[in-house]
Structure formats: C-alpha cells, structure tokens
C-alpha atoms as a PDB file:
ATOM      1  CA  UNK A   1      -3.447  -0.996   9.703  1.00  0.00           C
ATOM      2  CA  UNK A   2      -2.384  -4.275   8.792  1.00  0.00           C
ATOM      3  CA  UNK A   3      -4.795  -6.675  11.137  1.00  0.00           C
ATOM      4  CA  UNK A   4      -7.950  -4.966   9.010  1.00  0.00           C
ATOM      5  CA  UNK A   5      -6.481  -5.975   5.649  1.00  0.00           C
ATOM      6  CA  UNK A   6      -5.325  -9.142   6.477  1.00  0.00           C
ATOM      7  CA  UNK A   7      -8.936 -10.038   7.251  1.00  0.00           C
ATOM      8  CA  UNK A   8     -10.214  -8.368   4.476  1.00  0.00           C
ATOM      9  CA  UNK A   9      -7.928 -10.199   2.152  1.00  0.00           C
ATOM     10  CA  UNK A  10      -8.585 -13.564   4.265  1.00  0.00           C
ATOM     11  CA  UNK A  11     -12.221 -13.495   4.792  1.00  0.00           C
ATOM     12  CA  UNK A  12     -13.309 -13.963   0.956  1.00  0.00           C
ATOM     13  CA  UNK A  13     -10.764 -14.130  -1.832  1.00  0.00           C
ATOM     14  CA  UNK A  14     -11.633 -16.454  -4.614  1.00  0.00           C
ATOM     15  CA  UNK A  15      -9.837 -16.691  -8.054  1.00  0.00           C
ATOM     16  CA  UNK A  16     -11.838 -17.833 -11.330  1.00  0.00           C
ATOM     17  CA  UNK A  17     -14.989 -16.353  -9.820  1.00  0.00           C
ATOM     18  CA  UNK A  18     -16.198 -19.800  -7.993  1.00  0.00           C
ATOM     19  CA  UNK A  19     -12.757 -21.460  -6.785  1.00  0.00           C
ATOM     20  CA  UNK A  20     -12.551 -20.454  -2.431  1.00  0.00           C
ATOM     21  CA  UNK A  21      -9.720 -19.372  -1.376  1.00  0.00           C
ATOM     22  CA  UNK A  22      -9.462 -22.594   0.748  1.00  0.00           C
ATOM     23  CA  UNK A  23      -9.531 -25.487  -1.956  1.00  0.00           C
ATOM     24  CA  UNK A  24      -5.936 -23.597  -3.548  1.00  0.00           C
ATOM     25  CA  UNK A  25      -4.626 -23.203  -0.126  1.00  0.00           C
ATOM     26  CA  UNK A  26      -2.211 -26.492  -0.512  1.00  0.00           C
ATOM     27  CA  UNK A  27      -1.029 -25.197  -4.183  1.00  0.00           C
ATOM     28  CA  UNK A  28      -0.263 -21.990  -2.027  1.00  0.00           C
ATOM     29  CA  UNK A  29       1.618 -23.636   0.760  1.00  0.00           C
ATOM     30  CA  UNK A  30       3.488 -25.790  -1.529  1.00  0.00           C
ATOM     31  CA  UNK A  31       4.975 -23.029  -3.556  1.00  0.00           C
ATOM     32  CA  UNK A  32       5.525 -20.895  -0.517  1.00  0.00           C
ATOM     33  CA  UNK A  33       7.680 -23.566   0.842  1.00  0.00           C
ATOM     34  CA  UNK A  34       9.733 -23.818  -1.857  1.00  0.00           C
ATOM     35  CA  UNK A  35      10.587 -20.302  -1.820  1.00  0.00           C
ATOM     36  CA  UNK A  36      11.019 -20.771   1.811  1.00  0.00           C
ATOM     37  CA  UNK A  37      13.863 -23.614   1.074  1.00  0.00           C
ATOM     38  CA  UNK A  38      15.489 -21.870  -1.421  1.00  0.00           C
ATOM     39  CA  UNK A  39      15.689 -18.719   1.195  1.00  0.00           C
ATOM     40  CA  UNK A  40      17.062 -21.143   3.563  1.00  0.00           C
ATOM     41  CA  UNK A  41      19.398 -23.122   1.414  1.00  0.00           C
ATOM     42  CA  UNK A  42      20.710 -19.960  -0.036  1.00  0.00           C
ATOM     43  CA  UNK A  43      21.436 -17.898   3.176  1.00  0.00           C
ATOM     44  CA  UNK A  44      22.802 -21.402   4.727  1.00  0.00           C
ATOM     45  CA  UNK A  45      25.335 -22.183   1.836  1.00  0.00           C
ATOM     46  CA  UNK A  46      24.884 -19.501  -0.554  1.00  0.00           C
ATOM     47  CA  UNK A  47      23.112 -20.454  -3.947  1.00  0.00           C
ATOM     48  CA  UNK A  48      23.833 -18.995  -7.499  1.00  0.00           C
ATOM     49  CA  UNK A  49      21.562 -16.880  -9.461  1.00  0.00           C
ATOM     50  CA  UNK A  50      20.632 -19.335 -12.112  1.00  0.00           C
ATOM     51  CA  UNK A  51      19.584 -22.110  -8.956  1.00  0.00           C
ATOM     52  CA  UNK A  52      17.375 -19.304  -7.639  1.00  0.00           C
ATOM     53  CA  UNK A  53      15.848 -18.170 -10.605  1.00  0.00           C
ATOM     54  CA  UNK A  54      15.013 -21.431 -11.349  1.00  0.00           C
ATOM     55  CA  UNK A  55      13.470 -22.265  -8.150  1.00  0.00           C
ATOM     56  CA  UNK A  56      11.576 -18.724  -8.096  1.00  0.00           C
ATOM     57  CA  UNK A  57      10.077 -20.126 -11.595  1.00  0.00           C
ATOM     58  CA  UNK A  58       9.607 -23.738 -10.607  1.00  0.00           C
ATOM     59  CA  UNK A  59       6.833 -22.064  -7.727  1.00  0.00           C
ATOM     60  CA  UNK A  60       5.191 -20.040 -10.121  1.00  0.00           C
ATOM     61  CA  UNK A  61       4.718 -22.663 -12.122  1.00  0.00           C
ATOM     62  CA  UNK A  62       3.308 -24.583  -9.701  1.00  0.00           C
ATOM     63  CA  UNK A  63       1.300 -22.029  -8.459  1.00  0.00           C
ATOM     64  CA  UNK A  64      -0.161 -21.569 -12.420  1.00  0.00           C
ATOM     65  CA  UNK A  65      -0.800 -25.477 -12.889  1.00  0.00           C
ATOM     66  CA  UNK A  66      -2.809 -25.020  -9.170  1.00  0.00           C
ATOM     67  CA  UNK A  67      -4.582 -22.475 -11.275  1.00  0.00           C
ATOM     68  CA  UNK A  68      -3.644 -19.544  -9.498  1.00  0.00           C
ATOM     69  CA  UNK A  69      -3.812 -16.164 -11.530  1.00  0.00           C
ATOM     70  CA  UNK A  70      -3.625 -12.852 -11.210  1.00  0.00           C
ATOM     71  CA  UNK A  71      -6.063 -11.065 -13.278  1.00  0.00           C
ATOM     72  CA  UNK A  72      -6.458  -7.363 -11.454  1.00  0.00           C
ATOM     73  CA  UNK A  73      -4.527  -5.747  -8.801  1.00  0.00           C
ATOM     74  CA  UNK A  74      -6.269  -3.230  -6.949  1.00  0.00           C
ATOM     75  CA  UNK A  75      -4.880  -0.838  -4.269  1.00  0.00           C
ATOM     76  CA  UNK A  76      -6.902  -0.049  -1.299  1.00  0.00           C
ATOM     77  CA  UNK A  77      -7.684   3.292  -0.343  1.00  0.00           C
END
C-alpha cells in the first residue's frame, strides 16, 4: 500500500551519497510552494501557458541550485 512506501521513501533517502534527506528539506518546500501558488493562482484567475511553464522551470531550478538530482529511478516490486 501506500503507508509502507511512504516510510520507506521517508525513513532514509539521501541524494549525493552523504547529503540527508533533512538538510534539502527547505529547497524542497520552497519549490513545492511555488508550484503550489502557481496551482492556486492559475485555478483562481486562470494563468497562460508561458506564466506556467515558467514557474514549473523557475522550481526546478531552484530545486537544482539546492542540489537536488535525480540520478536513478527505480520501481519497487
């Protein structure tokens, strides 16, 4: 189910091999709530394509100056 992989995915994940999940968690949070704005904004007033494009690339980038990657992607089995 979804409980046992959501503690599996929040009980160790590091990136770069040494970084804990916890010392990226504000890059996280601050990228997440951007998307959340833009979500908001746009279902509130209605926001071109360009704006959220834009926005959708402004959080990854601040999610890849946070250092932030993804290297693998692995599906449980």
């Amino acid at each position: 189910g979804l409980l046992p992989f959501a503690a599996r995915w929040l009980a160790a994940p590091t990136w770069d091999g040494d970084a804990a999940w916890w010392d990226r968690l504000g890059v996280v949070a601050i990228a997440s709530a951007l998307i959340l704005v833009i979500g908001a904004v746009d279902d509130t007033r209605g926001l071109g394509p360009r704006v959220k494009l834009i926005g959708q690339a402004a959080a990854v980038l601040i999610l890849y100056g946070g250092g932030i990657r993804i290297e693998k992607v692995a599906l449980l089995g």
